[in-house]
Protein backbone atom coordinates (compact mmCIF):
# COMPACT_ATOMS: atom_id res chain seq x y z
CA UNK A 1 4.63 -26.63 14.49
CA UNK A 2 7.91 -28.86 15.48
CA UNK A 3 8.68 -30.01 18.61
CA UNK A 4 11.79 -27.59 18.56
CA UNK A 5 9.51 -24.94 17.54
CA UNK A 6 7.45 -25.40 20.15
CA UNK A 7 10.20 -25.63 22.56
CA UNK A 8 11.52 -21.97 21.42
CA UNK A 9 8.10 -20.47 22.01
CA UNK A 10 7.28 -21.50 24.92
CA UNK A 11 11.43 -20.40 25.90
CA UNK A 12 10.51 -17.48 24.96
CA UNK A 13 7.00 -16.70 26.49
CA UNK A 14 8.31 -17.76 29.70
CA UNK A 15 11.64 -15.94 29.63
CA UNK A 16 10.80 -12.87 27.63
CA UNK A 17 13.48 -13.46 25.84
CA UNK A 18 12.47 -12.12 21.98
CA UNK A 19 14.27 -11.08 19.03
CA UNK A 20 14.77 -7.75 17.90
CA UNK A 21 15.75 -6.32 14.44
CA UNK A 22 18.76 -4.84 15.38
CA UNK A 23 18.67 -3.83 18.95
CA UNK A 24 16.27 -3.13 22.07
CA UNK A 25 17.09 1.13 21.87
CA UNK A 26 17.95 0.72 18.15
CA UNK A 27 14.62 -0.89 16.97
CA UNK A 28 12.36 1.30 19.65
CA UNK A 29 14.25 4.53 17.93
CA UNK A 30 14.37 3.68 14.29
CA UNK A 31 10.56 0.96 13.72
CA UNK A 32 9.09 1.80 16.72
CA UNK A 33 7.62 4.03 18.80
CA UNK A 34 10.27 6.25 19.65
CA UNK A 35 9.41 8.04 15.92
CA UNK A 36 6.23 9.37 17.27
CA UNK A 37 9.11 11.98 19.42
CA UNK A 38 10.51 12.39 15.72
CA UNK A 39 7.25 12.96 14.23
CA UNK A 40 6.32 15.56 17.25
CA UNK A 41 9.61 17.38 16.86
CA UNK A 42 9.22 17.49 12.77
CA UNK A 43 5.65 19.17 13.54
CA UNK A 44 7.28 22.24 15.76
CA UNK A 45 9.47 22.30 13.17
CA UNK A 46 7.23 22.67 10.27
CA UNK A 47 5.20 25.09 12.39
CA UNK A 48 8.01 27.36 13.11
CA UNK A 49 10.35 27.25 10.58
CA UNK A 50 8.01 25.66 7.21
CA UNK A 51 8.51 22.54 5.20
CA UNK A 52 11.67 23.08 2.89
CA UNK A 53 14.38 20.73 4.54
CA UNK A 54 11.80 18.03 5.60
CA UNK A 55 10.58 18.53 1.48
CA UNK A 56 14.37 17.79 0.23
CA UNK A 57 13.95 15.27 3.09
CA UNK A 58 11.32 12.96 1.35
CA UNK A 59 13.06 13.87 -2.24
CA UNK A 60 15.69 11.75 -0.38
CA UNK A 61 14.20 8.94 1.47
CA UNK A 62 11.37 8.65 -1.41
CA UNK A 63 13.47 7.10 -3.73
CA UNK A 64 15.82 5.37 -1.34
CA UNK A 65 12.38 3.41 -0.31
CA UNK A 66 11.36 2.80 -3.61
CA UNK A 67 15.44 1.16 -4.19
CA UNK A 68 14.85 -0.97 -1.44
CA UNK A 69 11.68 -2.56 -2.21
CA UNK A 70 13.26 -3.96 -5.54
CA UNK A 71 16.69 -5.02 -3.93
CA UNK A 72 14.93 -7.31 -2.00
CA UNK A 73 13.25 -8.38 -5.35
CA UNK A 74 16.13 -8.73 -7.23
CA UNK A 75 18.08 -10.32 -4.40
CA UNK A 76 15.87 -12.79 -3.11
CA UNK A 77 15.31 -13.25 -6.87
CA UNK A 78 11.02 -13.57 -6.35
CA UNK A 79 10.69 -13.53 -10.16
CA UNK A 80 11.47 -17.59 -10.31
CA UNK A 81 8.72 -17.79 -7.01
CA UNK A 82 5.95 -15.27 -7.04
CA UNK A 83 5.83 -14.60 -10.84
CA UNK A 84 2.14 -13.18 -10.97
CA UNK A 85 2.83 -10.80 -8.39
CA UNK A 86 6.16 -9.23 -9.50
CA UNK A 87 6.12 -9.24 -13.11
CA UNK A 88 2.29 -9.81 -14.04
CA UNK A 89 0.56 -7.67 -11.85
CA UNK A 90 3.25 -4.77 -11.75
CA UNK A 91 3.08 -4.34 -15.66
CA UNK A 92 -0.81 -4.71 -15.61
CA UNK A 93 -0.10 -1.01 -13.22
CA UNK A 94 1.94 0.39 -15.13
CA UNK A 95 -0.04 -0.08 -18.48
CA UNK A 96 -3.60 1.51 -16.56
CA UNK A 97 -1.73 4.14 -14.83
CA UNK A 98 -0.67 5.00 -18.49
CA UNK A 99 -4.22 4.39 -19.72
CA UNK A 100 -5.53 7.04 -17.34
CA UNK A 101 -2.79 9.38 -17.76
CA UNK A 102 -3.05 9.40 -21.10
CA UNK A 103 -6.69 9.52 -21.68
CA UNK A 104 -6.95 12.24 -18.86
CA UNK A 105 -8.00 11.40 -15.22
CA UNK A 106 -5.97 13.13 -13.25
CA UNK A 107 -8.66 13.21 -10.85
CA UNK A 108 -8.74 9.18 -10.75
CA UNK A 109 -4.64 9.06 -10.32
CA UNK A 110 -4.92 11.29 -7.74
CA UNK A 111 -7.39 9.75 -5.72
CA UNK A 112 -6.04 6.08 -6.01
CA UNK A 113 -2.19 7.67 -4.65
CA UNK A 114 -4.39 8.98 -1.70
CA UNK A 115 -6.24 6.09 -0.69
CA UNK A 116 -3.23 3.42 -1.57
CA UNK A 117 -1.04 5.62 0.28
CA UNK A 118 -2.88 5.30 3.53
CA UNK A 119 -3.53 1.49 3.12
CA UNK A 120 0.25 0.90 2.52
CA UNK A 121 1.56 3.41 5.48
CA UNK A 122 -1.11 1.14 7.60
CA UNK A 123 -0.19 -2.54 5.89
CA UNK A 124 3.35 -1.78 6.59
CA UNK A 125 2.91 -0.88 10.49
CA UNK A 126 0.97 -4.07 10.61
CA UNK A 127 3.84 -6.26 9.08
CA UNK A 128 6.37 -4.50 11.35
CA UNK A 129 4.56 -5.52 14.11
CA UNK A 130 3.86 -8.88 13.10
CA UNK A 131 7.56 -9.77 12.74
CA UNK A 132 8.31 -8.93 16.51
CA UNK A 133 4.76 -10.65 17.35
CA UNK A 134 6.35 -13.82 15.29
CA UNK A 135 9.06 -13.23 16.81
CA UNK A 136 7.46 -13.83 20.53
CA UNK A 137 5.73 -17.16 19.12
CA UNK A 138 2.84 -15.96 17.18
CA UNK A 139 -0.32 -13.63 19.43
CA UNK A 140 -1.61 -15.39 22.56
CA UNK A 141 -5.17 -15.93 21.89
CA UNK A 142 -8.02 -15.27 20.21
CA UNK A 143 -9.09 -11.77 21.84
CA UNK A 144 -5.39 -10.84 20.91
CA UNK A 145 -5.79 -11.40 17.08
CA UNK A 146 -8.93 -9.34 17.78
CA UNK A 147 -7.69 -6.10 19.95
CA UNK A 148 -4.66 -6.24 17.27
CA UNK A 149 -6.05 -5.87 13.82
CA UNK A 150 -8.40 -3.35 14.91
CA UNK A 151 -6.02 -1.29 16.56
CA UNK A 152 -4.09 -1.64 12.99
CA UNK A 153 -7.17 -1.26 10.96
CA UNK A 154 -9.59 1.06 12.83
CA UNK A 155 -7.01 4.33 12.57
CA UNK A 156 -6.72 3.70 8.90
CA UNK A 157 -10.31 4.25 8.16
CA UNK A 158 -10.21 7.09 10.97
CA UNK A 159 -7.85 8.40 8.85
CA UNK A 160 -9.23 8.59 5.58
CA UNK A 161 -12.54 9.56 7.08
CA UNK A 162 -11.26 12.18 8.63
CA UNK A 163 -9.10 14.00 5.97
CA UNK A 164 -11.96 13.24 3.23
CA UNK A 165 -14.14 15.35 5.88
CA UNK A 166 -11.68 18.16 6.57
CA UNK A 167 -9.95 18.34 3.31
CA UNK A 168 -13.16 17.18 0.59
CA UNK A 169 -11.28 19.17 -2.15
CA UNK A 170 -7.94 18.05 -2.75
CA UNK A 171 -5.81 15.88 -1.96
CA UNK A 172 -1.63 17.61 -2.04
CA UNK A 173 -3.14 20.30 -4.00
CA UNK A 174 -4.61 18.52 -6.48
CA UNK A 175 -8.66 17.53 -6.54
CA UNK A 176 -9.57 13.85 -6.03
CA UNK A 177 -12.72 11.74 -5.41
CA UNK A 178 -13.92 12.15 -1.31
CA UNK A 179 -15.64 9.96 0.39
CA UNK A 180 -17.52 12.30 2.34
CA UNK A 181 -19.16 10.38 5.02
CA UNK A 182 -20.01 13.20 7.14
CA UNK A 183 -19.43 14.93 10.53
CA UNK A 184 -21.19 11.94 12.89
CA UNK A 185 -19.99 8.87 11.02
CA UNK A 186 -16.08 10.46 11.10
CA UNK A 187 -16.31 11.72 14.90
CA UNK A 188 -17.62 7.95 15.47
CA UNK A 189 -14.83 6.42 13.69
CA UNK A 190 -12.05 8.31 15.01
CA UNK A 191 -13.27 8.29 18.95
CA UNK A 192 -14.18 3.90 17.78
CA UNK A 193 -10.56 3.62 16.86
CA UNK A 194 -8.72 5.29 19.73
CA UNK A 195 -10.66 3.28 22.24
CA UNK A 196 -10.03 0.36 20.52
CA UNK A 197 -6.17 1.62 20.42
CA UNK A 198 -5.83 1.89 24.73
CA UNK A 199 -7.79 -0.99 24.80
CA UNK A 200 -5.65 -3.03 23.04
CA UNK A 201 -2.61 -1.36 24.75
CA UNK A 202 -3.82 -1.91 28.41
CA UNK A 203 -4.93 -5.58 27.48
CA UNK A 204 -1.35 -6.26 25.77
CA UNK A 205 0.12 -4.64 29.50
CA UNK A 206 -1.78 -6.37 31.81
CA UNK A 207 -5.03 -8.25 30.43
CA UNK A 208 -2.82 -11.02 29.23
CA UNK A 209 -2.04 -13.15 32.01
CA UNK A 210 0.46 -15.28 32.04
CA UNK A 211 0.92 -14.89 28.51
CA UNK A 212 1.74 -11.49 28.74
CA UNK A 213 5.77 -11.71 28.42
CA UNK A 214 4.90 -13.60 24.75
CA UNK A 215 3.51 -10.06 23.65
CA UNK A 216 6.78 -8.61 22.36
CA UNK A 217 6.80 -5.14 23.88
CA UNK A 218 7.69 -3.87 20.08
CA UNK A 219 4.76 -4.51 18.87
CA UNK A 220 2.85 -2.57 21.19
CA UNK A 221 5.20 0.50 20.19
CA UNK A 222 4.25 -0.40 16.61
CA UNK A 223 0.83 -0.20 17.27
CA UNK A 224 0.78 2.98 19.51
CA UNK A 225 3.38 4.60 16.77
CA UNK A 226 0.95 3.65 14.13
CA UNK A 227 -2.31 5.21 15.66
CA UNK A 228 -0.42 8.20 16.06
CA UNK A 229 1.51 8.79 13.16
CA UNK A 230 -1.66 8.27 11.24
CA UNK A 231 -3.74 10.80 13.52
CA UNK A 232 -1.14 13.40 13.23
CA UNK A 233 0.10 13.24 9.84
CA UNK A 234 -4.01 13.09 8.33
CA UNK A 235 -5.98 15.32 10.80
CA UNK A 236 -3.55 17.72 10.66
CA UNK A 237 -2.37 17.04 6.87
CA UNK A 238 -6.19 18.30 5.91
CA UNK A 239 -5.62 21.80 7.27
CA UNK A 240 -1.34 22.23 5.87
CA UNK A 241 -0.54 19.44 3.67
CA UNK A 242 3.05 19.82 4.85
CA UNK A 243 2.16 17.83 7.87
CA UNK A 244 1.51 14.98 5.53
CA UNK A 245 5.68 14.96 4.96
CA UNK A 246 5.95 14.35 8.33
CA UNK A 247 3.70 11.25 8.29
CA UNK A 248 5.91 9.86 4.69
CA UNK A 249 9.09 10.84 6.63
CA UNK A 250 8.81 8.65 9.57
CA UNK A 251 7.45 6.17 7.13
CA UNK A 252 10.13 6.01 4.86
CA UNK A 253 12.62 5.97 7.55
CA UNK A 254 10.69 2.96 9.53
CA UNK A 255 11.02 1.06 6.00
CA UNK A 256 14.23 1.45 4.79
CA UNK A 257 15.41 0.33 9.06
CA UNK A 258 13.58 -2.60 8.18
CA UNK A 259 14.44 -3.30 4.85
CA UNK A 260 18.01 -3.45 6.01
CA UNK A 261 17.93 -4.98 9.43
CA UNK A 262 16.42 -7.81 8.06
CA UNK A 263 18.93 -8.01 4.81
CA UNK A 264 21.21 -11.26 5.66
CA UNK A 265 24.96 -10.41 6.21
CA UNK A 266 26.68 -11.35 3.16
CA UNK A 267 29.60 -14.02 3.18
CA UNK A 268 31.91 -12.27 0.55
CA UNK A 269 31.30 -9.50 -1.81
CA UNK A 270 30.42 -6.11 -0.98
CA UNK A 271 29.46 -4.85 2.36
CA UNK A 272 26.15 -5.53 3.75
CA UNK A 273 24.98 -1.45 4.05
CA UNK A 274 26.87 -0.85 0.43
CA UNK A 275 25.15 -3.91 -1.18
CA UNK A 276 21.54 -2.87 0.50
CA UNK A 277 22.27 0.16 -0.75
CA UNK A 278 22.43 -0.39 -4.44
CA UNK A 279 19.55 -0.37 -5.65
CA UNK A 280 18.42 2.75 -3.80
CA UNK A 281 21.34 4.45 -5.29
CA UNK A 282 20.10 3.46 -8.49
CA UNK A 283 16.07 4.30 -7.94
CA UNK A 284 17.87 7.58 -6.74
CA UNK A 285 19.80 8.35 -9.79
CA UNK A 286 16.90 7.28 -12.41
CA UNK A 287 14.07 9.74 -10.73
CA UNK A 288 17.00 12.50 -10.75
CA UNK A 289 17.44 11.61 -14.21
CA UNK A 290 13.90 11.58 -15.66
CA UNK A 291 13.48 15.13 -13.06
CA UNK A 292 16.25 16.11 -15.28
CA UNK A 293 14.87 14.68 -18.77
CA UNK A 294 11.78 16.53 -18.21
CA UNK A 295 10.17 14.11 -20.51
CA UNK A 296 5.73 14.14 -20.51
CA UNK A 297 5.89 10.49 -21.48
CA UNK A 298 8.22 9.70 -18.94
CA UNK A 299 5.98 11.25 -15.85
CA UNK A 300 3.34 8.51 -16.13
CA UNK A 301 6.40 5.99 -15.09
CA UNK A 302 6.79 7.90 -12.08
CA UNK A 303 3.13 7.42 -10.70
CA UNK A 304 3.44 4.04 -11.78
CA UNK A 305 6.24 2.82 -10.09
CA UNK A 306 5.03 4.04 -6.81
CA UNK A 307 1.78 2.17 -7.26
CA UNK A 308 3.90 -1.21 -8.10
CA UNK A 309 6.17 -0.16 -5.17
CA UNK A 310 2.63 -0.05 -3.04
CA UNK A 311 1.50 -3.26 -4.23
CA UNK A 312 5.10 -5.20 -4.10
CA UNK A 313 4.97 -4.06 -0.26
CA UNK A 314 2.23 -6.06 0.27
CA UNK A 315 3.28 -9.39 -1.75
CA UNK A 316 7.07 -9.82 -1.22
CA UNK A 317 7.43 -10.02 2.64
CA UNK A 318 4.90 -12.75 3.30
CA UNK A 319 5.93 -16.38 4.15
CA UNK A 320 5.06 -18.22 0.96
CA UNK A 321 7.48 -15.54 -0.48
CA UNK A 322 10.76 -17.62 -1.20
CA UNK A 323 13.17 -16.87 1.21
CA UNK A 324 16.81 -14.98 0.73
């Protein structure tokens, strides 16, 4: 670390002064966890009135997310940088999603878009809240690296454990492979990760010293967001899948915040939320299209692009990643 580095660190572990996406009430609204209201009132809504607007909903925001993951490709240009994992791996996907489309495993697609699908919702709360924990000069200490991952990490497998318990037959309404590790070892994962959860949050509120102003109070909302988003949207997902929309919704919505908050303002040229906004416009029009096309070769493509969308997620936002 420079000497200036260090100097902004330490400014802002003993000022609390720490950056923020957008805005204190913006970010704790729109990434934080001010969606866990949004994901409450979406629930009452499901239960009283059904699923149909927050189904068009996700139609929406689906594709949107999808656009936004390859604008930042395409304009950070990570082709020339990170070649393996945006053009090698991605078309390595798409050919075995084909391969087991074609050859018919339904059963095999269905189970990998369940058990990706909970590792990306979780990998992306944990790179949310690393950027505001960067933000705040990196995490304090060893026991906070600890308390931190597993309070990322511990819900996800509470979550798969517990829908593959309640729900061992399908998966969306269509069958998939369950883990099925039983009544004892799901009740001990769930009640392992919500202690590990408060204890994380009352270490991160008053466990860590003097330190305690370097925790950046957004990631703690990430973290608390994340434990319950996942809780809510798989526990209760098992019984009504339409609770699972709930848990994409606030999902999709944390991304595409993201995805644009951290989109640099452009110097000339389009706008900055009409440029961001291409290529979801264009994700948007091609899965109207192929809806419309109603092609069986073309529905593979589908399934495939949200597994490269998946793995992308987890490649193009780390540091070695060649910056805008």
């Amino acid at each position: 670390m420079s000497r200036a580095a260090g100097e902004a660190t330490i400014a802002h572990r003993s000022t609390g002064c720490v950056p923020w996406l957008v805005s204190r009430r913006a970010d704790f609204w729109w990434a934080c966890a001010g969606g866990s209201a949004g994901l409450l009132a979406a629930m009452r809504r499901i239960a009283l009135h059904g699923d149909r607007e927050l189904d068009a909903m996700d139609l929406v925001l689906s594709e949107l997310h999808l656009g936004a993951t390859y604008e930042a490709v395409v304009r950070r240009r990570l082709w020339r940088y990170c070649r393996v994992d945006v053009l090698v791996v991605p078309l390595a996907i798409v050919a075995l999603t084909y391969v087991l489309s074609l050859s018919g495993h339904p059963v095999a697609l269905t189970s990998i878009a369940m058990y990706a699908a909970v590792w990306h919702r979780g990998r992306q709360s944990l790179g949310v809240a690393r950027f505001y924990q960067g933000g705040a000069g990196g995490a304090v200490s060893r026991m906070h690296v600890v308390l931190f991952r597993g309070a990322i990490y511990l819900p996800i497998l509470a979550a798969v454990l517990a829908y593959t318990h309640l729900a061992p037959a399908e998966y969306e309404g269509e069958p998939y492979l369950a883990l099925g590790a039983g009544p004892e070892m799901t009740a001990l994962a769930g009640v392992i990760a919500a202690l590990w959860v408060i204890a994380y949050v009352v270490w991160a509120r008053r466990g860590a010293g003097g330190a305690r102003a370097a925790i950046h109070p957004g990631e703690r909302w990430v973290v608390l967001a994340h434990a319950i988003a996942l809780g809510c949207g798989y526990v209760l997902g098992a019984s009504n899948a339409s609770y699972l929309l709930v848990l994409v919704v606030h999902h999709e919505v944390q991304y595409l915040y993201f995805a644009y908050a951290v989109t640099p303002r452009p110097g000339r040229g389009l706008p900055r939320l009409a440029r961001f906004l291409t290529w979801p416009a264009i994700g948007f029009g091609g899965a109207l299209l192929g809806g419309w096309a109603s092609l069986p070769w073309l529905a593979p493509f589908g399934v495939a692009g949200l597994f490269c969308h998946y793995w992308l997620d987890g490649r193009i936002w780390r540091r070695r990643a060649h910056p805008a």
